[in-house]
N, C-alpha and C. Protein backbone atom coordinates (compact mmCIF):
# COMPACT_ATOMS: atom_id res chain seq x y z
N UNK A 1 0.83 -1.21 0.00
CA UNK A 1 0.00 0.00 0.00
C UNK A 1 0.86 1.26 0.00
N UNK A 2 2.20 1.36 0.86
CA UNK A 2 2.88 2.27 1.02
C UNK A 2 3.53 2.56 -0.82
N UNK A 3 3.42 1.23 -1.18
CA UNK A 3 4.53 1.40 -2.56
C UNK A 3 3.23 2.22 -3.47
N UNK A 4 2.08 1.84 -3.26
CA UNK A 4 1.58 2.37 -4.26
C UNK A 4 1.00 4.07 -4.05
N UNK A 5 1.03 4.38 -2.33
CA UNK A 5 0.97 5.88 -2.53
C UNK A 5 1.80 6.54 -2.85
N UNK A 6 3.40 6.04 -3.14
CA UNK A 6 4.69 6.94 -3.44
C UNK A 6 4.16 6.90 -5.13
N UNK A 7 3.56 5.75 -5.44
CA UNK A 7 3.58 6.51 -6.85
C UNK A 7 2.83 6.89 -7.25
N UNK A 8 1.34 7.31 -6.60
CA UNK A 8 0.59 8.08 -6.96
C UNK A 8 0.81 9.48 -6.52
N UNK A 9 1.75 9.64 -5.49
CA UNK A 9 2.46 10.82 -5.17
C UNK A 9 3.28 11.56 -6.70
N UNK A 10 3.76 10.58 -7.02
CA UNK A 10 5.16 10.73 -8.03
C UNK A 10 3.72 11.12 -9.38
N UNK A 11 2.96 9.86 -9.86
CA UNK A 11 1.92 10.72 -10.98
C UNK A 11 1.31 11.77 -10.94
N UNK A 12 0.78 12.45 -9.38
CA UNK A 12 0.26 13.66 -9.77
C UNK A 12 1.62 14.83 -9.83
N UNK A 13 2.66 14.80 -9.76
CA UNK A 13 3.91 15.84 -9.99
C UNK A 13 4.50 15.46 -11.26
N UNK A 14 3.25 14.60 -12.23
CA UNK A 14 4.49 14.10 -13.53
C UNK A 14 4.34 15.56 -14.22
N UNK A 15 3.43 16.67 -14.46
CA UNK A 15 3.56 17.51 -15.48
C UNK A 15 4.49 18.21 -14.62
N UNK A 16 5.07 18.40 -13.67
CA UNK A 16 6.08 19.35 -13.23
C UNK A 16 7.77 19.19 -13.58
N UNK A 17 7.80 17.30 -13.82
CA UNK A 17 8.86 17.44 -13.95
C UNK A 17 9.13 15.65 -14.11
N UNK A 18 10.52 15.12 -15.04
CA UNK A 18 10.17 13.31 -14.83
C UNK A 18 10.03 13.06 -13.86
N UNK A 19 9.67 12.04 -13.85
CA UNK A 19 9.31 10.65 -12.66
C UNK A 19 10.11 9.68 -12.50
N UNK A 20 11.04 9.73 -11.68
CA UNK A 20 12.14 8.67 -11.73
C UNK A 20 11.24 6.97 -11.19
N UNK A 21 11.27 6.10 -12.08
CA UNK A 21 10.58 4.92 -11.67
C UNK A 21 11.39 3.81 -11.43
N UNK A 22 10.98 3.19 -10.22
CA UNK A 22 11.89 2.33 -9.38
C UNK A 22 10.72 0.79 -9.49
N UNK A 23 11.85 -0.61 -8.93
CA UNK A 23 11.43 -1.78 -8.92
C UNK A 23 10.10 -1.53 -8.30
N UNK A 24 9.99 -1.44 -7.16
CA UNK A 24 8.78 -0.86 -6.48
C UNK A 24 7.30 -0.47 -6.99
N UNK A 25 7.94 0.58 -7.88
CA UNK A 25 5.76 1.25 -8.01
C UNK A 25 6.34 1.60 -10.07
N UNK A 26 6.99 1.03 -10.82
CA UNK A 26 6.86 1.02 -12.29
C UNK A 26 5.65 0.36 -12.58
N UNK A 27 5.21 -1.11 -12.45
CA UNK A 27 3.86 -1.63 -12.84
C UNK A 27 2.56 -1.21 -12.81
N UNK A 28 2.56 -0.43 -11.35
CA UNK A 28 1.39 0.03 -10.93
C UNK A 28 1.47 1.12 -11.42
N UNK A 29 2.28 2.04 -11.82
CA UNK A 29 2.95 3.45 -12.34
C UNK A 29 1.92 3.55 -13.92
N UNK A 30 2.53 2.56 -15.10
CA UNK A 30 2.59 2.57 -16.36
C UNK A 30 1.06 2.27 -16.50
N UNK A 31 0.81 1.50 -15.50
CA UNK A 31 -1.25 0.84 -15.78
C UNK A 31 -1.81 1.65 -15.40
N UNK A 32 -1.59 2.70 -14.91
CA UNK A 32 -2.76 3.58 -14.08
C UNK A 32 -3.45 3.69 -15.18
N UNK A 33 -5.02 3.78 -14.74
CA UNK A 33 -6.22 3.92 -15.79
C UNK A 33 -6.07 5.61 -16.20
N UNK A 34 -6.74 5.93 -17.30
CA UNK A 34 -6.20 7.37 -18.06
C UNK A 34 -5.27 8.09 -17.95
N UNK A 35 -4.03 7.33 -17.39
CA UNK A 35 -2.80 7.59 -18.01
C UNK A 35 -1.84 6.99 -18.98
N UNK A 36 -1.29 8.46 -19.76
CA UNK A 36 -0.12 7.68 -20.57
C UNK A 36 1.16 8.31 -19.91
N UNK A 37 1.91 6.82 -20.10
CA UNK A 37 3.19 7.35 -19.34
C UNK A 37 3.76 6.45 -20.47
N UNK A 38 4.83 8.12 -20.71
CA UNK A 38 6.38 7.56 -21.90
C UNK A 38 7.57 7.50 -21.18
N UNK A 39 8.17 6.39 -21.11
CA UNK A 39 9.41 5.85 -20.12
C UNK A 39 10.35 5.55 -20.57
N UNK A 40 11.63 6.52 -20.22
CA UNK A 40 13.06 6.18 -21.03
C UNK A 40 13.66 5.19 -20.11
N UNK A 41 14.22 4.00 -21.22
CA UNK A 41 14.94 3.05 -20.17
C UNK A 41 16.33 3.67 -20.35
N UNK A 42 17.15 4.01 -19.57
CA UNK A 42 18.52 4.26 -19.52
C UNK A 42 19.43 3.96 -18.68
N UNK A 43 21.22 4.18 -19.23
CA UNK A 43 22.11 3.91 -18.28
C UNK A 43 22.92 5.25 -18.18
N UNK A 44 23.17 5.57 -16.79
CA UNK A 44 24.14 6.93 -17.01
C UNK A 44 25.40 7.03 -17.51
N UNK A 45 25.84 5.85 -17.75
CA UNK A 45 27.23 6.08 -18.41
C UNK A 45 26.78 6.18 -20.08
N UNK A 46 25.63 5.94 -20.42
CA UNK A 46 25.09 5.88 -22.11
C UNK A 46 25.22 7.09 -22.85
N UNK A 47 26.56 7.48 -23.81
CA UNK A 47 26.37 8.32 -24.46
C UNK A 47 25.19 9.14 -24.84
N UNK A 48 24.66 8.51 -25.66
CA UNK A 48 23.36 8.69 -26.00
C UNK A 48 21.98 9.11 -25.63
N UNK A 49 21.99 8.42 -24.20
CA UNK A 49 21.44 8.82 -22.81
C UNK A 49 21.60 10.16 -22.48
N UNK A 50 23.01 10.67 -22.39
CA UNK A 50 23.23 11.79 -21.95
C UNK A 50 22.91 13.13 -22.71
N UNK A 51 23.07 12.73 -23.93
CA UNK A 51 22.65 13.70 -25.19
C UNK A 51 21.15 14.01 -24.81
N UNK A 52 20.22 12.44 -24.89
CA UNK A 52 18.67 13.21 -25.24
C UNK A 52 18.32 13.62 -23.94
N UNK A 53 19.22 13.54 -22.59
CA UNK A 53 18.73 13.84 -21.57
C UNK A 53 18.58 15.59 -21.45
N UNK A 54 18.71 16.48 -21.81
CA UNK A 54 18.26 17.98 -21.66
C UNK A 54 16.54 18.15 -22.28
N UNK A 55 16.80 17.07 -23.56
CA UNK A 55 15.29 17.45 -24.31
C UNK A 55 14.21 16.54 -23.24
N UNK A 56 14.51 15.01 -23.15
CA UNK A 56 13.83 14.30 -22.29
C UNK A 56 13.48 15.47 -20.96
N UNK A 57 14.08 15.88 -19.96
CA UNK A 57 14.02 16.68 -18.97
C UNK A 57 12.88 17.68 -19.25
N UNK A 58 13.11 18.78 -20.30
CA UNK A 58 12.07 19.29 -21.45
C UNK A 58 10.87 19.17 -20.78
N UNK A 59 10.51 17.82 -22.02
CA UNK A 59 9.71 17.25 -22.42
C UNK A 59 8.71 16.96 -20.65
N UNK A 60 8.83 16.70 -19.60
CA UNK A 60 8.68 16.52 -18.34
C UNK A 60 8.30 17.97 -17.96
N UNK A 61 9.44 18.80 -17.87
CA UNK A 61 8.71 19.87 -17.68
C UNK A 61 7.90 20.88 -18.12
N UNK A 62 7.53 20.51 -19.66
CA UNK A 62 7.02 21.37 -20.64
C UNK A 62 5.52 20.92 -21.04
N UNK A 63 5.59 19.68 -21.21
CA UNK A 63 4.11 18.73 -21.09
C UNK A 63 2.94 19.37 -20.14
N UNK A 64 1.97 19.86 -20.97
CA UNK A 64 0.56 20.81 -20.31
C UNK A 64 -0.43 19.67 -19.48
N UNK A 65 -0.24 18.61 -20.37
CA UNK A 65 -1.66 17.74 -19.95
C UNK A 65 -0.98 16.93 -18.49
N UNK A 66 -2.54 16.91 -17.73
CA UNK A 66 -2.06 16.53 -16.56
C UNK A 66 -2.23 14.55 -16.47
N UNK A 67 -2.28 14.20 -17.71
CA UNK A 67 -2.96 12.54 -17.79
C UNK A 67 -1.31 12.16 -18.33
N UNK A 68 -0.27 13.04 -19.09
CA UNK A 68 1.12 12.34 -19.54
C UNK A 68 1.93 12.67 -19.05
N UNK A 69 2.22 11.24 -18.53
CA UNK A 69 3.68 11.13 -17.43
C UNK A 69 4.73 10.82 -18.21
N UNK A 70 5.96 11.90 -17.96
CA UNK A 70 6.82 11.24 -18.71
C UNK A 70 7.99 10.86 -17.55
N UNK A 71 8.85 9.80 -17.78
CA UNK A 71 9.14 9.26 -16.86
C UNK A 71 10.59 8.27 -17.37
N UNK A 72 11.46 7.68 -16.16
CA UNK A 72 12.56 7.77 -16.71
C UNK A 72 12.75 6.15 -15.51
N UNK A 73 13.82 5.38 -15.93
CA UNK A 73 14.42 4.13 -15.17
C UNK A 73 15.70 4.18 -15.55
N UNK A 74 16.15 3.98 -14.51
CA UNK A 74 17.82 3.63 -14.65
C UNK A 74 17.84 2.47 -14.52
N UNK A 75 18.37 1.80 -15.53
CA UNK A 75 18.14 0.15 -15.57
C UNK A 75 19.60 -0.82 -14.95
N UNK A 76 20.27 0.67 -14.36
CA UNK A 76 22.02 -0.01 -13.85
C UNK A 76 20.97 -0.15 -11.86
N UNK A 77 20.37 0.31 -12.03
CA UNK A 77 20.06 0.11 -10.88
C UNK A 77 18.70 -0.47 -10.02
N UNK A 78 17.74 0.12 -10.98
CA UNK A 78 16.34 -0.91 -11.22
C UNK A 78 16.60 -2.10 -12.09
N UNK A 79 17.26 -3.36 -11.84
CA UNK A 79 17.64 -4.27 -12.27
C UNK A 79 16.57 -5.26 -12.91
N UNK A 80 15.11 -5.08 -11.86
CA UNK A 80 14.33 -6.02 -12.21
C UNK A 80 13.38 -5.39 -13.13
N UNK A 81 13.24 -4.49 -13.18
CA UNK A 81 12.27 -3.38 -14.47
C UNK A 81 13.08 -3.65 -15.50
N UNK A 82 14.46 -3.37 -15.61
CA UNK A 82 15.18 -3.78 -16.96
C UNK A 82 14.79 -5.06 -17.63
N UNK A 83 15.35 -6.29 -16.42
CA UNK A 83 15.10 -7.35 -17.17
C UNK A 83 13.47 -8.07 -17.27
N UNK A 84 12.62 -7.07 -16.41
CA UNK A 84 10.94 -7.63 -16.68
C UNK A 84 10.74 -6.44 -18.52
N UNK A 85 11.20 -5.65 -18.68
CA UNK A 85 10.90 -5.26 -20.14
C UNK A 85 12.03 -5.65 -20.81
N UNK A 86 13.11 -6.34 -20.52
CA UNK A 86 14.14 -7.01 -21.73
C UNK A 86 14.63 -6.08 -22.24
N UNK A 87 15.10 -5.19 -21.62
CA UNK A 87 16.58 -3.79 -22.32
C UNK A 87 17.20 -4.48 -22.18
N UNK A 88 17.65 -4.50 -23.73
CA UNK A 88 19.17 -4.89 -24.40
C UNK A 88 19.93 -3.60 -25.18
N UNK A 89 19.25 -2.64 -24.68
CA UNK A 89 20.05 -0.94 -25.71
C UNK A 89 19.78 -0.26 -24.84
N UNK A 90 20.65 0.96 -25.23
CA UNK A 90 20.01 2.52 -24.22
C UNK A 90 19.99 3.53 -24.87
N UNK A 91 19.34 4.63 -24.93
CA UNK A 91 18.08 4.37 -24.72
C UNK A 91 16.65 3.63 -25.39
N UNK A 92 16.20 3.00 -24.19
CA UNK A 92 15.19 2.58 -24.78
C UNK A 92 14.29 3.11 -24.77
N UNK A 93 12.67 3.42 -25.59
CA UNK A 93 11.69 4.38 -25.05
C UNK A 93 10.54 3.46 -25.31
N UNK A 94 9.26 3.45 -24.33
CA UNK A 94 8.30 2.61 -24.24
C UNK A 94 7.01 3.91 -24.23
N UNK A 95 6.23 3.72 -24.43
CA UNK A 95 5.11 4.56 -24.28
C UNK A 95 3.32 3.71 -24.13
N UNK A 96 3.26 3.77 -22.60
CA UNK A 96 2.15 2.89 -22.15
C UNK A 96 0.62 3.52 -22.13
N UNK A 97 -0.23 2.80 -22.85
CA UNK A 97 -1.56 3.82 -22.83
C UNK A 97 -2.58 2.43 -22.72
N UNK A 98 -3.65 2.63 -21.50
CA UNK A 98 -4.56 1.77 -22.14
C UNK A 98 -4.41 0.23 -22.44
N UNK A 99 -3.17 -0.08 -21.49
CA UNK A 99 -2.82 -1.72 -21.83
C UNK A 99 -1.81 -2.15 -22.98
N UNK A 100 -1.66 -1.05 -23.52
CA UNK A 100 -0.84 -1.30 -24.72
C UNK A 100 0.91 -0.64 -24.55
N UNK A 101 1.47 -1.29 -25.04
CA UNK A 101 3.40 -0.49 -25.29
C UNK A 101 3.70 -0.35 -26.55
N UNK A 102 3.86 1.09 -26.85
CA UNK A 102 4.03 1.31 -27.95
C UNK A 102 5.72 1.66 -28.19
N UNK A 103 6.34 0.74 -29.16
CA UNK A 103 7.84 1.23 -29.07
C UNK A 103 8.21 2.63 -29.91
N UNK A 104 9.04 3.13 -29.12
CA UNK A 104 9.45 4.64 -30.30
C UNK A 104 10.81 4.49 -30.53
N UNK A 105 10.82 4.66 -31.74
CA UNK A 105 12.09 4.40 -32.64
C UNK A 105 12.46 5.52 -33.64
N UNK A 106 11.66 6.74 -33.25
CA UNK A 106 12.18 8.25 -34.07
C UNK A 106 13.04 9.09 -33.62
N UNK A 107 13.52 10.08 -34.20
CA UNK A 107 14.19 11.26 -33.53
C UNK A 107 14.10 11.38 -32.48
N UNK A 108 14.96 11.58 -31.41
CA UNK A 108 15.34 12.00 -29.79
C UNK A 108 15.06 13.37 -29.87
N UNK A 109 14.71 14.41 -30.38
CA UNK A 109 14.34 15.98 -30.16
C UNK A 109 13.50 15.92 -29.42
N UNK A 110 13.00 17.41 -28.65
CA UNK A 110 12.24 17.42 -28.25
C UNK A 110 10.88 17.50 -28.80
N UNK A 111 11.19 18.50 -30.14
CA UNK A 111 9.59 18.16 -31.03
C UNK A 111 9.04 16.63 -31.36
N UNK A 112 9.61 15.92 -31.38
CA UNK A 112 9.63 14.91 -32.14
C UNK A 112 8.79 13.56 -30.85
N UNK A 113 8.91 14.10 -29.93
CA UNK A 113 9.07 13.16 -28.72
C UNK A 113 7.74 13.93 -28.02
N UNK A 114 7.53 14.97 -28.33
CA UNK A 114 6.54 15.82 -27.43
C UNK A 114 5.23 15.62 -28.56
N UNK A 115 5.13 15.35 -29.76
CA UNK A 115 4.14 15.05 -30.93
C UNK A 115 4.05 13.75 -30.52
N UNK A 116 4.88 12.70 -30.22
CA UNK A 116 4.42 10.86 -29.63
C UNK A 116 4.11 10.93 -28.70
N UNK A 117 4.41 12.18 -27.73
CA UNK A 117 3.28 11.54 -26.36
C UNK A 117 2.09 12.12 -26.66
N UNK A 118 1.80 13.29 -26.78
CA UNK A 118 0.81 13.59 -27.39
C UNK A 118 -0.74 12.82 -28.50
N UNK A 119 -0.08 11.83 -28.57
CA UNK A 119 -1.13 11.03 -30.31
C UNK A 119 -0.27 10.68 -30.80
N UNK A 120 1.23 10.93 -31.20
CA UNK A 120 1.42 10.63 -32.28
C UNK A 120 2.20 8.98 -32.28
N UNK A 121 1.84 8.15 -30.95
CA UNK A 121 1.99 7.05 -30.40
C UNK A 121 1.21 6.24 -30.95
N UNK A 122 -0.05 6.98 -31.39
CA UNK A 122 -1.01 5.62 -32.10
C UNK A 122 -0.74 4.99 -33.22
N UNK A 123 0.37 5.73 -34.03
CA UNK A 123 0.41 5.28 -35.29
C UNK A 123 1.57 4.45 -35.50
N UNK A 124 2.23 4.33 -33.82
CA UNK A 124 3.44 3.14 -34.08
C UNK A 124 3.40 1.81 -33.88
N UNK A 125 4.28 1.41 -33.76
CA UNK A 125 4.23 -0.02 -34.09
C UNK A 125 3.61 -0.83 -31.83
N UNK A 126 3.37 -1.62 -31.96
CA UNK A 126 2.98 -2.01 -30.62
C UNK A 126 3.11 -3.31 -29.79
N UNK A 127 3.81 -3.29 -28.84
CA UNK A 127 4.41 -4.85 -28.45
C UNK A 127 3.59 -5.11 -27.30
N UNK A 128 3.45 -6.61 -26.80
CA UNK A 128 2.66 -7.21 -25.67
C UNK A 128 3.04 -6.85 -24.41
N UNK A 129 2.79 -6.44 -23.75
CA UNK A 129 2.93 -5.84 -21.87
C UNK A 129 3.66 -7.60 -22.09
N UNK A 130 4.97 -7.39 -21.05
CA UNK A 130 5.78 -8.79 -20.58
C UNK A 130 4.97 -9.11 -19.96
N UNK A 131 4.08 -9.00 -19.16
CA UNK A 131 3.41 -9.59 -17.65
C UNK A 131 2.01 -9.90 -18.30
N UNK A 132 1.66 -9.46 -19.91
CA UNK A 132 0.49 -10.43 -20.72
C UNK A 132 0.93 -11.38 -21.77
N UNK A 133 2.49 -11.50 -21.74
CA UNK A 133 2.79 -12.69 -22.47
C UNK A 133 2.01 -14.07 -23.23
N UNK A 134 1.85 -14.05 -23.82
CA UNK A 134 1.78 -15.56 -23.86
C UNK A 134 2.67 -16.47 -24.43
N UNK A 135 2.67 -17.86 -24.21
CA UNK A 135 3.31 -18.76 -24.54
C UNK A 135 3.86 -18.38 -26.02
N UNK A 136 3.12 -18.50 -27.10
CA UNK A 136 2.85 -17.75 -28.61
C UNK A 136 4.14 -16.60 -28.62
N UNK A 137 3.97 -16.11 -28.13
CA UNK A 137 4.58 -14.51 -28.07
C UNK A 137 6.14 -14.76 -27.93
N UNK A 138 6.38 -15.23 -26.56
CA UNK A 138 7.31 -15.22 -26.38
C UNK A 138 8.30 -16.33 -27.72
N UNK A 139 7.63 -17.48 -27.96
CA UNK A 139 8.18 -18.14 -28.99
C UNK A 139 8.63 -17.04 -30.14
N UNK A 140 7.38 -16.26 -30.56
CA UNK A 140 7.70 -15.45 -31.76
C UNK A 140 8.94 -14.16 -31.60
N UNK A 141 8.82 -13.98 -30.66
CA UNK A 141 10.22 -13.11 -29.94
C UNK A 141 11.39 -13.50 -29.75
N UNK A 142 11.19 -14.29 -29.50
CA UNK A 142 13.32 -15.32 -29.98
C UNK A 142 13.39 -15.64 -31.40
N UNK A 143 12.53 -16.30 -31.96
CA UNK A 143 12.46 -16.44 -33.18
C UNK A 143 12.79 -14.94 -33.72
N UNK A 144 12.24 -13.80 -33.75
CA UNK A 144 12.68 -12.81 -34.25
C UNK A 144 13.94 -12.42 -34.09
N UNK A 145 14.44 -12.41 -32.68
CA UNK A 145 16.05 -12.19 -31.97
C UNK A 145 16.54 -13.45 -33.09
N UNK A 146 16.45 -14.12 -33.12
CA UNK A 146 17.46 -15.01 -33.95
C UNK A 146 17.61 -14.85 -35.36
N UNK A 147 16.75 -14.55 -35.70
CA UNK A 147 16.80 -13.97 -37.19
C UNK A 147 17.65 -12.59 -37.31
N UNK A 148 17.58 -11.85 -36.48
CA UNK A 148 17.90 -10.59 -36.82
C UNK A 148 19.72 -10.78 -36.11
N UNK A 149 20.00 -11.99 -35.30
CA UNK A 149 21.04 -12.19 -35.05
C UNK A 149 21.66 -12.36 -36.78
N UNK A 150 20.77 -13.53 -37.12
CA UNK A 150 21.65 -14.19 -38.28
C UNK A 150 21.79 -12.92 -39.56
N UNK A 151 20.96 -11.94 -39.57
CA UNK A 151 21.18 -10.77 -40.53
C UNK A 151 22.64 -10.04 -39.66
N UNK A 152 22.26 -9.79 -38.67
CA UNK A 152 23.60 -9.25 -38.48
C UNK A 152 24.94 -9.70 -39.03
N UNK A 153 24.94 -11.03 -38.33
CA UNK A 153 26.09 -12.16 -38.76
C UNK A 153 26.45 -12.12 -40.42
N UNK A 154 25.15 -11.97 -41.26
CA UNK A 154 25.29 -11.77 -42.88
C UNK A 154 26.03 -10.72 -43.13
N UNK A 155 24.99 -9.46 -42.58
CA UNK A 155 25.95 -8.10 -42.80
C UNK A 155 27.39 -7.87 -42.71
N UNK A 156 27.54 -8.59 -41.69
CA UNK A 156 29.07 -8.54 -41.18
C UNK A 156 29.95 -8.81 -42.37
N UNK A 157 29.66 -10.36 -42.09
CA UNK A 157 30.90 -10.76 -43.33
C UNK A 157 29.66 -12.22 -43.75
N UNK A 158 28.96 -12.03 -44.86
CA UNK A 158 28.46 -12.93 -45.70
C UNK A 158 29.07 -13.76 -46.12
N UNK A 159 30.16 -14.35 -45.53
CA UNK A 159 31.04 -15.98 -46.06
C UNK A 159 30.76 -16.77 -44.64
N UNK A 160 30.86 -16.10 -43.64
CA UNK A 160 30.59 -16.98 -42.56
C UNK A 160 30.22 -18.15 -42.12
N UNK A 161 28.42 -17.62 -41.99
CA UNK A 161 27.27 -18.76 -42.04
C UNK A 161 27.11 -19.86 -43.24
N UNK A 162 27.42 -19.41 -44.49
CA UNK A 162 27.91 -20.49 -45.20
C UNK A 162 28.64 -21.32 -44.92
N UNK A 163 29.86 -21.21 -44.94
CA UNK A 163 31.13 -21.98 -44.25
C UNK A 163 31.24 -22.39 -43.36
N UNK A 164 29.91 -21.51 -41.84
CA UNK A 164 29.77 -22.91 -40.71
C UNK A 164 28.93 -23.79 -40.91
N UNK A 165 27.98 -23.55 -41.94
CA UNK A 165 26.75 -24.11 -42.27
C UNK A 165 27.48 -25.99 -43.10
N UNK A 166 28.62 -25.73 -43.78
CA UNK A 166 29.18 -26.41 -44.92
C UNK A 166 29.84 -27.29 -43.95
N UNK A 167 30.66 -26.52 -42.59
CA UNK A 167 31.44 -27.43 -41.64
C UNK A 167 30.95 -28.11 -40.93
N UNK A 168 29.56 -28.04 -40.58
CA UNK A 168 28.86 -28.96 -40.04
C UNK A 168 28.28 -29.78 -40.69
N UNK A 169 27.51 -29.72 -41.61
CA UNK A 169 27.29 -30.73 -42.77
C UNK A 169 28.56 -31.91 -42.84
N UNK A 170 29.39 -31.12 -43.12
CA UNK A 170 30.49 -32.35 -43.76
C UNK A 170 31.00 -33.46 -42.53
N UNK A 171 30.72 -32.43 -40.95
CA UNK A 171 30.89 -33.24 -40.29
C UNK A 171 29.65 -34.29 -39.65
N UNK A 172 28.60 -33.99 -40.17
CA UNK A 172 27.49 -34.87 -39.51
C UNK A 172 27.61 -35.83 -40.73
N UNK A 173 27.96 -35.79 -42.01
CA UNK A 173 28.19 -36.61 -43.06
C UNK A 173 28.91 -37.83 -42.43
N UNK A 174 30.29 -36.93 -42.28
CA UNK A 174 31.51 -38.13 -41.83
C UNK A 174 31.02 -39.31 -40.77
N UNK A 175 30.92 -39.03 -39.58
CA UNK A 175 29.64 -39.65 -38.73
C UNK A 175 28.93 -40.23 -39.07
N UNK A 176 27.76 -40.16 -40.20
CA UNK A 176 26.60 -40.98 -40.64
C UNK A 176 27.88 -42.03 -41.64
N UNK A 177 28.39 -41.85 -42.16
CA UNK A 177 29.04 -42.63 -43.22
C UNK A 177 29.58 -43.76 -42.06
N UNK A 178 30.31 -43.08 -40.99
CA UNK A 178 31.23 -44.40 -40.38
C UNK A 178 30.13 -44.96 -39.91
N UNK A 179 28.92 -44.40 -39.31
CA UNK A 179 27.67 -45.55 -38.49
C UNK A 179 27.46 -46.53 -39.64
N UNK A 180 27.29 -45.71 -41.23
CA UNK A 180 26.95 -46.85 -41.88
C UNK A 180 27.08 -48.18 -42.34
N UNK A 181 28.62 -47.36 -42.32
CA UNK A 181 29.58 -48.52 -42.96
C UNK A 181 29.85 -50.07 -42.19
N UNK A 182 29.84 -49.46 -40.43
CA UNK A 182 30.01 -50.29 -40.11
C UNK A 182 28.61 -51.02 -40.08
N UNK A 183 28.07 -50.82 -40.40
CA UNK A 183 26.51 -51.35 -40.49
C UNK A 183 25.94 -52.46 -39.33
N UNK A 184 26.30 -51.54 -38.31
CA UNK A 184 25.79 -51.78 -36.76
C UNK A 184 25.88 -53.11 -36.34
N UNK A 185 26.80 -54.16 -36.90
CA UNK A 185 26.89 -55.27 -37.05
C UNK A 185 28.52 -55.63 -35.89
N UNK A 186 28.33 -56.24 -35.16
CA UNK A 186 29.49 -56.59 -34.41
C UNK A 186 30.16 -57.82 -35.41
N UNK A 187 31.16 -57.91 -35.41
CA UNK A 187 32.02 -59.68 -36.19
C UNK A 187 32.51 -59.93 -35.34
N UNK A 188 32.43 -61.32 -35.54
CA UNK A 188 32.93 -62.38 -34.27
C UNK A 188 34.01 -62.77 -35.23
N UNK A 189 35.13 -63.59 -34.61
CA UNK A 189 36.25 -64.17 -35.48
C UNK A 189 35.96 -65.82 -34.68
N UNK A 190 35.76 -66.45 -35.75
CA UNK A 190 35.69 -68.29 -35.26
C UNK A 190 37.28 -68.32 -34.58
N UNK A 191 37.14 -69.19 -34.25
CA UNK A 191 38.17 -69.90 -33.11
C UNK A 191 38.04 -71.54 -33.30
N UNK A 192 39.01 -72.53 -34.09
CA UNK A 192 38.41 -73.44 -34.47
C UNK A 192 39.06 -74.12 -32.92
N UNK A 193 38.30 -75.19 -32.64
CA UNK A 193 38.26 -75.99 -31.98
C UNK A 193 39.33 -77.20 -31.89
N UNK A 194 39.53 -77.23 -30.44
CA UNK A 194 40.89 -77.85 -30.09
C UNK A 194 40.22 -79.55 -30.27
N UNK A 195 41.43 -80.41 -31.14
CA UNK A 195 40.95 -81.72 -31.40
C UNK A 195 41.70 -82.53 -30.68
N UNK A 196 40.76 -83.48 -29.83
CA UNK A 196 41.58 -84.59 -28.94
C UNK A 196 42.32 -85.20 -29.91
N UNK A 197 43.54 -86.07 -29.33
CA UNK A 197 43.92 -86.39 -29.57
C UNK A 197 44.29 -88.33 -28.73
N UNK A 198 44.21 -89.54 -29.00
CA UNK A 198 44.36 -90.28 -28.40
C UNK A 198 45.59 -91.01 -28.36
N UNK A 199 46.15 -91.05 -27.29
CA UNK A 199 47.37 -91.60 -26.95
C UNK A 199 47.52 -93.29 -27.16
N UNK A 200 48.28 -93.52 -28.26
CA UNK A 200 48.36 -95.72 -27.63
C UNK A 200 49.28 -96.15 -26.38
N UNK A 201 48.82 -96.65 -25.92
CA UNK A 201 48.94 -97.29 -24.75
C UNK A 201 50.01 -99.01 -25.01
């Protein structure tokens, strides 16, 4: 109960300024009913981080409407918010409305960022809340990570995956050939038999 009045403390001061969101009150934070809250995942040592951080700041204190929280995680230190939304980059930006996460993947300005919280969130692309997963989902989400591994791996140097692809082949070949050959058959070697012999007396 205590966790959840600090962050209803923290939502009604979001138009004054970000909302730093901790393990604690992020879940209950991002679901609040008629709010949207846009949440930078970051690390402070993150170049990048540090750049959009004057406009992000902005954007917190410049925001009129009293329903958009904009709001911020340090994921070097909220450990379990990082890995319950799966940051693998920094910054990351999530934008929660209504049950839904919408990812933003445009310009870091402040115009640009102050038009997506605003509406201009509806027209992006939209991923499953982790904590409505389903079985389905998560399959289709590694499956994607792995694909986009193996494009990387192409980009890189396109002889690669061929050539490990070719080295394993040749070696599951070699293997099937010797199972074959020996054709699962043990050989016995005869041993001929020792012949009495009778002594005359």
């Amino acid at each position: 109960m205590f966790a959840k009045f600090l962050c209803l403390l923290g939502v009604l001061a979001a138009n004054a300024d970000t909302i730093e969101l901790t393990d604690a009150n992020f879940q209950d934070s991002v679901m609040e009913a008629g709010k949207v809250s846009f949440v930078k995942f970051y690390a402070p040592w993150c170049g990048h981080c540090k750049r959009m951080a004057p406009d992000w700041e902005k954007l917190g204190q410049e925001i009129t409407d009293e329903n958009i929280v904009i709001a911020k995680v340090d994921c070097t230190v909220q450990k379990s918010v990082a890995s319950l939304m799966k940051i693998r980059g920094f910054p990351t930006l999530y934008l929660f409305a209504e049950n839904i996460m919408y990812e933003y993947a445009g310009p870091r300005s402040y115009e640009d960022l102050k038009k997506f919280a605003e509406g201009g969130y509806k027209n992006a692309s939209t991923k499953t809340l982790p904590w409505n997963e389903s079985f389905v989902d998560v399959v289709k989400e590694q499956a994607m990570e792995f694909f986009q591994k193996i494009g990387q791996i192409m980009s890189f140097d396109p002889i690669i995956l061929p050539l490990t692809f070719f080295c394993g082949v040749a070696v599951a070949s070699f293997f099937f050939i010797c199972i074959v050959g020996a054709g699962g058959k043990t050989q016995y070697i005869e041993v001929p038999a020792k012949s009495e012999t009778k002594k005359d007396k």
